[in-house]
Protein backbone atom coordinates (compact mmCIF):
# COMPACT_ATOMS: atom_id res chain seq x y z
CA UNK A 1 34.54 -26.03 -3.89
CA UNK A 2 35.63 -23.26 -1.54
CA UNK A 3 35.06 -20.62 -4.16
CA UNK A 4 31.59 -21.79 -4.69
CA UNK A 5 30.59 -21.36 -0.96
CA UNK A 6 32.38 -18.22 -0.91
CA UNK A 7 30.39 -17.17 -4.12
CA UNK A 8 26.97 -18.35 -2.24
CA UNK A 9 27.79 -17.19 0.82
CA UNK A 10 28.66 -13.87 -0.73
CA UNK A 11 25.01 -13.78 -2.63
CA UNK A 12 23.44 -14.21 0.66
CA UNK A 13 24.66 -11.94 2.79
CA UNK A 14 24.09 -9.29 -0.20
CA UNK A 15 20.62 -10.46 -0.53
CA UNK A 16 19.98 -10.07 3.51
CA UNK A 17 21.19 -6.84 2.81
CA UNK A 18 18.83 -5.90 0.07
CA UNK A 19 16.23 -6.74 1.95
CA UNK A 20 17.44 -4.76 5.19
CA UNK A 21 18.15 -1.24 3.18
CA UNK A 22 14.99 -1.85 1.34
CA UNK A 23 13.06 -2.24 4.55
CA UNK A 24 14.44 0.60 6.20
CA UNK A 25 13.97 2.79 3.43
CA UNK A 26 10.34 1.87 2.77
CA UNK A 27 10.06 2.53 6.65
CA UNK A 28 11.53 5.43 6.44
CA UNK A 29 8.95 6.84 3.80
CA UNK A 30 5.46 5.40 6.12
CA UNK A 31 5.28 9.26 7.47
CA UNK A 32 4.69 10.56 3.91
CA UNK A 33 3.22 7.15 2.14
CA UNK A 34 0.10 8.92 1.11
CA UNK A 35 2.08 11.77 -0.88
CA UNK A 36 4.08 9.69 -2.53
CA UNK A 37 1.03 7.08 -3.64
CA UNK A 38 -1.09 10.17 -4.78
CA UNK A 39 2.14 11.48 -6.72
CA UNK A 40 2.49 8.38 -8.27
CA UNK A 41 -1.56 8.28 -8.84
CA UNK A 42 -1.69 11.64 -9.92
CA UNK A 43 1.39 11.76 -12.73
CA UNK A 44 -0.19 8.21 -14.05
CA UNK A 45 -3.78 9.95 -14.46
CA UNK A 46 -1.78 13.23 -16.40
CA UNK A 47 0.52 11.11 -18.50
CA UNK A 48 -1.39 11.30 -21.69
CA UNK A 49 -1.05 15.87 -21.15
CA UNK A 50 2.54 15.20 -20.27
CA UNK A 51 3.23 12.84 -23.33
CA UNK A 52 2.03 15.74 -25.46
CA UNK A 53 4.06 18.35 -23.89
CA UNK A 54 6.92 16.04 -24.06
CA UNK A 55 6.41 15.57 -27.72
CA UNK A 56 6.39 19.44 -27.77
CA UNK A 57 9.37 20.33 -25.56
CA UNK A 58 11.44 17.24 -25.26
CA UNK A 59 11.89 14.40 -22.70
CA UNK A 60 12.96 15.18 -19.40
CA UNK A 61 11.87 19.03 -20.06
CA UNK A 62 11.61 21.08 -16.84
CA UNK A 63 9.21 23.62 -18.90
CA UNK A 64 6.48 20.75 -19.68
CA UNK A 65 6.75 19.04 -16.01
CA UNK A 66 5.60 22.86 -14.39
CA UNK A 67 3.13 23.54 -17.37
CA UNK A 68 1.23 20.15 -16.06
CA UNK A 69 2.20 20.90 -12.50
CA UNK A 70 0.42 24.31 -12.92
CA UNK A 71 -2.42 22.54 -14.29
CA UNK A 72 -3.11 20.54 -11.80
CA UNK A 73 -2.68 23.21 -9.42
CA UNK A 74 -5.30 25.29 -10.65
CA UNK A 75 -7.67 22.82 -12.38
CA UNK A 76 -7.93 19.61 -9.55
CA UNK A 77 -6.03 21.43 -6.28
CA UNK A 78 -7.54 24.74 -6.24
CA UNK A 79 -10.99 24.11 -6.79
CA UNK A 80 -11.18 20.92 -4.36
CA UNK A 81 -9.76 23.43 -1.55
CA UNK A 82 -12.70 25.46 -2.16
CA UNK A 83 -14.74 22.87 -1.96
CA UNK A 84 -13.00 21.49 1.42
CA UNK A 85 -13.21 24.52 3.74
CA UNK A 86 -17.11 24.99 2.46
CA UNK A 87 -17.32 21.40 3.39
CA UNK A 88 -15.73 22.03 6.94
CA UNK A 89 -17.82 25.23 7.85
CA UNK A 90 -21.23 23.43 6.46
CA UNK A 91 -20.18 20.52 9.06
CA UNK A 92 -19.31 22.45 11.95
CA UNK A 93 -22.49 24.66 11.08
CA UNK A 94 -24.85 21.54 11.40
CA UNK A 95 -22.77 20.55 14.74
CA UNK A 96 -23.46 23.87 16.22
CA UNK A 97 -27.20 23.56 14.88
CA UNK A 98 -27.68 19.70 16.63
CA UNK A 99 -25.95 20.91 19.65
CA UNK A 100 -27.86 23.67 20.30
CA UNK A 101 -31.18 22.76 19.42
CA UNK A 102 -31.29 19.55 20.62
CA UNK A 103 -32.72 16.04 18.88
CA UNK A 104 -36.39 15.40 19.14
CA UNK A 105 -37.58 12.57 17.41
CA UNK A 106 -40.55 12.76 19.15
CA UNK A 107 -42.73 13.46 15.96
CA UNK A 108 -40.64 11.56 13.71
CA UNK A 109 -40.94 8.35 15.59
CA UNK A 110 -45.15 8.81 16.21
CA UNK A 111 -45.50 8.99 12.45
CA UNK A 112 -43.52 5.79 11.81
CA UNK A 113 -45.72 4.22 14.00
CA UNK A 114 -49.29 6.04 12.94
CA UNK A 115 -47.84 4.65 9.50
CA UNK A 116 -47.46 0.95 10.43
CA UNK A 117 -50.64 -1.48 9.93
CA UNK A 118 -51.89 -2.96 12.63
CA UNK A 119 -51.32 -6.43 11.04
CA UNK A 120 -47.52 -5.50 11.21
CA UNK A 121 -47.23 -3.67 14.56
CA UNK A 122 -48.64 -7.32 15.87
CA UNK A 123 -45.87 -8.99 14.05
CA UNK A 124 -43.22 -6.93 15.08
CA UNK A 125 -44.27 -6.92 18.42
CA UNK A 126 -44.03 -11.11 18.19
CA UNK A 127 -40.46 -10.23 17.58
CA UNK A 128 -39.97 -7.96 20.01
CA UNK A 129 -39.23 -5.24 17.63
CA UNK A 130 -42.38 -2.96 18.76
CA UNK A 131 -41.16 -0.86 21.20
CA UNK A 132 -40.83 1.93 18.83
CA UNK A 133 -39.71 4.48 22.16
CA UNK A 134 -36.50 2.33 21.96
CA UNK A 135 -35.88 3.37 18.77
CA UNK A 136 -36.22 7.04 19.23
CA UNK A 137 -33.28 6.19 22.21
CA UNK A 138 -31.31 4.69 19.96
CA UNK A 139 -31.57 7.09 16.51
CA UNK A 140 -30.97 9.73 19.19
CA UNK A 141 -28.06 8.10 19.70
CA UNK A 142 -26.75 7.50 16.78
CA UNK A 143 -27.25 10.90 15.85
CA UNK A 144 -25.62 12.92 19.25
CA UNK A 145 -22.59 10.30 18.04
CA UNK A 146 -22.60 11.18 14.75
CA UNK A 147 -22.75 14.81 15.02
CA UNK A 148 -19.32 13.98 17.43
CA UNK A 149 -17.90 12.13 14.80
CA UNK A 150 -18.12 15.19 12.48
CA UNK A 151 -17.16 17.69 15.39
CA UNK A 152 -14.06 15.71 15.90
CA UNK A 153 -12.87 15.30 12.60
CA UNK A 154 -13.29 19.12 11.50
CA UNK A 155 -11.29 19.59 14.85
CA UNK A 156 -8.66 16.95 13.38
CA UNK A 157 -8.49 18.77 10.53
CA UNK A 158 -7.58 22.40 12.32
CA UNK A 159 -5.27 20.70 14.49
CA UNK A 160 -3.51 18.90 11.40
CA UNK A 161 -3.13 21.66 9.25
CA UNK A 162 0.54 21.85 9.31
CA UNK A 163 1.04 18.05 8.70
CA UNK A 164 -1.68 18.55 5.80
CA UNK A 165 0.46 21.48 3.97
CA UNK A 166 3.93 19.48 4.84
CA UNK A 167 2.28 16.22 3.10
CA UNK A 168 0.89 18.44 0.04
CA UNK A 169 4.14 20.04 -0.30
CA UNK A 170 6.03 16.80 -0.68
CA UNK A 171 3.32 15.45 -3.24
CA UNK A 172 3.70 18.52 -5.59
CA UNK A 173 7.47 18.50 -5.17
CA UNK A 174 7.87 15.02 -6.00
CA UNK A 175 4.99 15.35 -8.52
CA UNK A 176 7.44 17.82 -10.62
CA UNK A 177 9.83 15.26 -10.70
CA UNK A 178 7.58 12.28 -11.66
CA UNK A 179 6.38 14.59 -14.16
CA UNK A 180 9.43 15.36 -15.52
CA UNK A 181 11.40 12.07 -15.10
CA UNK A 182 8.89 9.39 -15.14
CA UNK A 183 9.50 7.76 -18.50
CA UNK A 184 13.32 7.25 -17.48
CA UNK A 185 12.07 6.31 -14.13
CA UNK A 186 9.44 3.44 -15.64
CA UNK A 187 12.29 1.92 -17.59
CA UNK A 188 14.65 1.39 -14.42
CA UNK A 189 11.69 0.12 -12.73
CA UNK A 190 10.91 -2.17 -15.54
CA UNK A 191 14.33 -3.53 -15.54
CA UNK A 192 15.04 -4.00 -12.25
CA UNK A 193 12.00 -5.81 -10.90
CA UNK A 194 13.68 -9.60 -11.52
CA UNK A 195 11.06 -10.84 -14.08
CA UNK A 196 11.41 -11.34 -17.52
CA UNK A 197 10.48 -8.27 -19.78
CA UNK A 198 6.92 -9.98 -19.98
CA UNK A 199 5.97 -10.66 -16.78
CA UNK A 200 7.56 -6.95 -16.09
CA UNK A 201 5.59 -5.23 -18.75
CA UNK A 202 2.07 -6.80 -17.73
CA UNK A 203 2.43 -6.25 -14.48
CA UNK A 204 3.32 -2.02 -14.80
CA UNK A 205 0.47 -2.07 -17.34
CA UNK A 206 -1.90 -3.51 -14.80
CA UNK A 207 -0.93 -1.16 -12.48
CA UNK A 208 -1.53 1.83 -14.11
CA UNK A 209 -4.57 0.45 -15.83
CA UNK A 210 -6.16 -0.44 -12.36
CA UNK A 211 -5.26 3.34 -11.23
CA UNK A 212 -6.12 5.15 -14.16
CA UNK A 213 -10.16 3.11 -13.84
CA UNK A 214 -10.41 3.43 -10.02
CA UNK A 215 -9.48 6.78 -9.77
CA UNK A 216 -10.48 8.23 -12.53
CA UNK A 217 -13.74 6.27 -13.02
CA UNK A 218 -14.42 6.59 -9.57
CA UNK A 219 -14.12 9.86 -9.23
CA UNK A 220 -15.68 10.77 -12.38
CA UNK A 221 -18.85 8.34 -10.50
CA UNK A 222 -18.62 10.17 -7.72
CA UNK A 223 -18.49 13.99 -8.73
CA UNK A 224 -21.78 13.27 -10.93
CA UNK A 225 -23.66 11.57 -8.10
CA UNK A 226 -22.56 13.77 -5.24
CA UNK A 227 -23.66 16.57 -7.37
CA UNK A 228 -27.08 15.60 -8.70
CA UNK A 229 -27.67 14.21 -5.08
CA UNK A 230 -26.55 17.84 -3.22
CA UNK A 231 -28.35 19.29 -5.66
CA UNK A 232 -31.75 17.83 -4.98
CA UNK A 233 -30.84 17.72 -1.52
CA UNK A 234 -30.71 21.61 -1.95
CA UNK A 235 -33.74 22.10 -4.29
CA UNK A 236 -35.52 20.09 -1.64
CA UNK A 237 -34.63 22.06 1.37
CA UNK A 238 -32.11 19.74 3.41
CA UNK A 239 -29.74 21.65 5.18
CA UNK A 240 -26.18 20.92 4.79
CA UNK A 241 -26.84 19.69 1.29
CA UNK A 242 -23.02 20.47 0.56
CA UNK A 243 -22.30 17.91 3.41
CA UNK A 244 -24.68 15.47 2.39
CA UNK A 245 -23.64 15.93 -1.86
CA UNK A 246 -19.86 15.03 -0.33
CA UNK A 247 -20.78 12.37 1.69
CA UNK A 248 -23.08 10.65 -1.40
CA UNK A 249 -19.70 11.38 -3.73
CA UNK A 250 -18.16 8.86 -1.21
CA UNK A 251 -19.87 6.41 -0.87
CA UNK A 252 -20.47 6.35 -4.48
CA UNK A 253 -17.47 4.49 -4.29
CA UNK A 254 -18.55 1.67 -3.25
CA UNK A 255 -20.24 -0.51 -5.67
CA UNK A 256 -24.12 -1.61 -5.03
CA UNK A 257 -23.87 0.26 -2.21
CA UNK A 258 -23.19 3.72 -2.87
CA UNK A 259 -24.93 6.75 -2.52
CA UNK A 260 -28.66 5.62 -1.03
CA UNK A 261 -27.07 5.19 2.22
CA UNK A 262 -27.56 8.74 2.26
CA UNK A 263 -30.68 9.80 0.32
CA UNK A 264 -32.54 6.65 0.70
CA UNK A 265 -33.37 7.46 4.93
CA UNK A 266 -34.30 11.11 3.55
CA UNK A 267 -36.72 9.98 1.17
CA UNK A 268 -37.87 7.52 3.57
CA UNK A 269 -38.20 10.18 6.16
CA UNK A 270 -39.68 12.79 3.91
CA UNK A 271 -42.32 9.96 3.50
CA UNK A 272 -43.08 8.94 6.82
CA UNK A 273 -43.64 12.34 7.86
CA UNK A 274 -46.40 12.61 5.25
CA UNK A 275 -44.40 14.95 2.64
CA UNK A 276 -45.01 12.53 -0.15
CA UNK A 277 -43.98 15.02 -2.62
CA UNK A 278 -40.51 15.32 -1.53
CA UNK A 279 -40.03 11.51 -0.96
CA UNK A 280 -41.54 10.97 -4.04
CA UNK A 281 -39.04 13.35 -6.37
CA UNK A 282 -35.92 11.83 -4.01
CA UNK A 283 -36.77 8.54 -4.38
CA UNK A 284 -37.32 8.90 -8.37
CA UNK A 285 -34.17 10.90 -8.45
CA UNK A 286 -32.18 8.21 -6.50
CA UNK A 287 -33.53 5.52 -8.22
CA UNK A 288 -33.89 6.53 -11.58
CA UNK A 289 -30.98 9.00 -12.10
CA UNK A 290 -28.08 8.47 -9.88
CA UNK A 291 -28.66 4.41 -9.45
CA UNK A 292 -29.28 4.44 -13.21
CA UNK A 293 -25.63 6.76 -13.47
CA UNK A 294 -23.93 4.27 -11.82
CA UNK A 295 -25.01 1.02 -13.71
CA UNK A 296 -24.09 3.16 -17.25
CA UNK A 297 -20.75 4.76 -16.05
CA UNK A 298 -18.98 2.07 -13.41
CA UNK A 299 -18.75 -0.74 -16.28
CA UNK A 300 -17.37 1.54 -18.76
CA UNK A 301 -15.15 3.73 -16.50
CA UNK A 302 -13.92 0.91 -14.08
CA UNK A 303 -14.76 -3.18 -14.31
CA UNK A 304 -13.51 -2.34 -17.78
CA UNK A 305 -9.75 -1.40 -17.43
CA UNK A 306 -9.54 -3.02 -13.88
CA UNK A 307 -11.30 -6.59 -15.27
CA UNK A 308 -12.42 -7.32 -11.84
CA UNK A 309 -15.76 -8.31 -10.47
CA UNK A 310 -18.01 -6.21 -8.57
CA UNK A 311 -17.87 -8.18 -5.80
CA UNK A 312 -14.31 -8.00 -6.24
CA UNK A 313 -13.89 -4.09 -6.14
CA UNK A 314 -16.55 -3.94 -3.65
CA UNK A 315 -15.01 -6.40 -1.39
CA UNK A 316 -11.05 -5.04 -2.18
CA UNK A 317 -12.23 -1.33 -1.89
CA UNK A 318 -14.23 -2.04 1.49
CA UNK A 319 -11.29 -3.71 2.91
CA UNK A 320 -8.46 -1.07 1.87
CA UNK A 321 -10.66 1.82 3.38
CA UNK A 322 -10.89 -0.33 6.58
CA UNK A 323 -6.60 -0.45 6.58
CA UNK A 324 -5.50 2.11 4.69
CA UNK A 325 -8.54 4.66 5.70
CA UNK A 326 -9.40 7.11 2.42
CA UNK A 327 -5.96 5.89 0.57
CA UNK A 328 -7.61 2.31 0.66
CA UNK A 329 -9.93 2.92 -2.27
CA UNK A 330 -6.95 3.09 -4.45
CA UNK A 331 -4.67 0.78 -2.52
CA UNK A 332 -7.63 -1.91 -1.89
CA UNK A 333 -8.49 -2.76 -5.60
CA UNK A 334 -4.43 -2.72 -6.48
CA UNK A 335 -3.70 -5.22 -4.80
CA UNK A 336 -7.03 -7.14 -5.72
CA UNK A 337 -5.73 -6.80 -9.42
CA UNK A 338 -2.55 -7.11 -8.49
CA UNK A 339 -3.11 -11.11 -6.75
CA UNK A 340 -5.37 -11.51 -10.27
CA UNK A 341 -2.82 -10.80 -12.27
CA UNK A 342 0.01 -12.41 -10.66
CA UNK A 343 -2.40 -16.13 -10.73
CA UNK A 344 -2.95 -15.46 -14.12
CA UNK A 345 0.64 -15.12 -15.22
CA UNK A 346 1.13 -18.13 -13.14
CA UNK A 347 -1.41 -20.10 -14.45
CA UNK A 348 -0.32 -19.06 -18.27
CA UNK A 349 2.90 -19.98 -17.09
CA UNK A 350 2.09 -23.32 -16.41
CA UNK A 351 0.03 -23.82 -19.73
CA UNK A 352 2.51 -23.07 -21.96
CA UNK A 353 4.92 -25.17 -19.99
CA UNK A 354 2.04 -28.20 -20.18
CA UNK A 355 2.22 -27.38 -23.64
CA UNK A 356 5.86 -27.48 -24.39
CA UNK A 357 5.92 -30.91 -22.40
CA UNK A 358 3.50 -32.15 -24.31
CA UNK A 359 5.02 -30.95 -27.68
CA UNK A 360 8.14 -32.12 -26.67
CA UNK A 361 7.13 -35.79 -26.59
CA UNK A 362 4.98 -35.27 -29.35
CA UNK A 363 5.94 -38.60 -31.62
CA UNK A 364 7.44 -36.84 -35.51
């Protein structure tokens, strides 16, 4: 009897234990948590290029973890840090631009209202929703806050740089390694977590599933619809188009949402200001070609490996952003699939146990 309380006593204090080092570890990493989840993200999106390398040079082969290391580097890293410090001088260009020059919505706002019938200026006035001089106070607003919003995060970004190239470093050093070791490092996984080999397996398949369609399908989304949208934004004239192509990318990301937070005020503007060619050719181009780019691609690309609702991924993706800031578009829809999957093993859990039950006092 002693030997048993011993033996449980033992098993608790190791488990306390567990859980301590395991905390402090994982608390120890929070600095650099976005490094490692893009390493993670990033060797899980070039797995198939490693696998064939691997094939080629052996498991574990330094050579094929820096031939898809130097990949990466100049196919994905290179190019987006081109397409960063344009970004950053287009932004602090348009700063400079609404700073100096000044807002006047003036013109804008008289051509909303020359626009309105009279039938629905009465209406709106009923609802207190007339006084079209507030509005110009508050667009103003919006914008001069805006503009600081922009100002302050391409200031950020200066001010950051060191943390930025510490944080890349770590991701491409640890990338080499997950590169290089991540089949060996799958299988420990896979046996340690403390489920059976089923419940193990389905749950690192989900995982990389969900990562491979949000990231990949998502970005795939989003680098066709920022680029036809900067493009027309260009073609039509809007300065910053760069800025604005990004920002549609982004947002792209949401589902339902997406990208006509940006072009759909333009083309609303363009109209109300009496260029109805312009609002005409944005409007067909937001409606027709990137609206019509996201019903074709997102089912395919994402609610297909991820199996989750719209709502779901809108909902999940919203709500990791909020938390996690532009991690949480990842992070947000893993753990939606993640709670999915976990209820669903439960629940087939508890149907095959129904059925064993019920096959067990099954009269022969």
């Amino acid at each position: 009897m002693e030997g048993a309380m011993h033996t449980t006593t033992h098993k608790i204090a190791f488990f306390l234990l567990l859980i301590f080092v395991t905390y402090a570890f994982v608390w120890l990493l929070m600095p650099y948590y976005g490094s490692i989840l893009w390493a993670v993200i990033l060797a899980i999106l070039f797995r198939p290029l490693q696998r064939r390398l691997e094939d080629r040079f052996g498991e574990g082969s330094n050579i094929a973890a820096i031939i898809t290391l130097l990949l990466f580097i100049f196919l994905v890293l290179i190019p987006a840090a081109m397409i960063i410090s344009s970004l950053v001088n287009e932004g602090t260009s348009l700063y400079q631009q609404l700073r100096t020059s000044g807002i006047d919505l003036r013109e804008f706002v008289t051509n909303i209202r020359a626009a309105v019938p009279s039938s629905v200026m009465v209406w709106l006035d009923r609802l207190n929703l007339g006084d079209f001089d507030a509005l110009r106070d508050r667009l103003t607003s919006v914008l001069m806050q805006g503009s600081q919003i922009i100002a302050s995060r391409v200031l950020s970004v200066g001010q950051d740089t060191l943390q930025f190239f510490v944080s890349l470093g770590l991701m491409l050093y640890l990338l080499f390694f997950l590169f290089r070791d991540g089949s060996a490092l799958a299988r420990t996984i896979r046996r340690t977590i403390p489920l059976n080999d089923a419940y193990s397996g389905a749950l690192i398949d989900k995982f990389a599933a969900v990562v491979r369609a949000t990231v990949k399908g998502n970005m795939i989304i989003a680098a066709v619809q920022g680029a036809i949208g900067g493009v027309a934004f260009w073609l039509l004239g809007i300065k910053a188009a760069l800025l604005w192509g990004v920002l549609m990318a982004f947002l792209s990301m949401l589902p339902a949402i997406g990208a006509a937070f940006v072009w759909l005020p333009a083309a609303i503007y363009f109209l109300v200001t009496g260029d109805y060619f312009k609002g005409t050719v944005l409007m067909f181009i937001g409606l027709a070609v990137i609206g019509l780019i996201d019903n074709l691609l997102r089912p395919p690309l994402v609610g297909k490996d991820t199996q989750l609702p719209d709502y779901a991924v809108l909902l999940s993706t919203v709500g990791g952003i909020a938390l996690f800031g532009i991690n949480g578009f990842v992070i947000g829809p893993l753990i939606a699939a993640a709670f999915i999957a976990v209820w669903t093993l439960l629940t087939a859990e508890r149907e095959a146990q129904a059925l064993r039950m019920k096959g067990g006092h099954h009269p022969h």
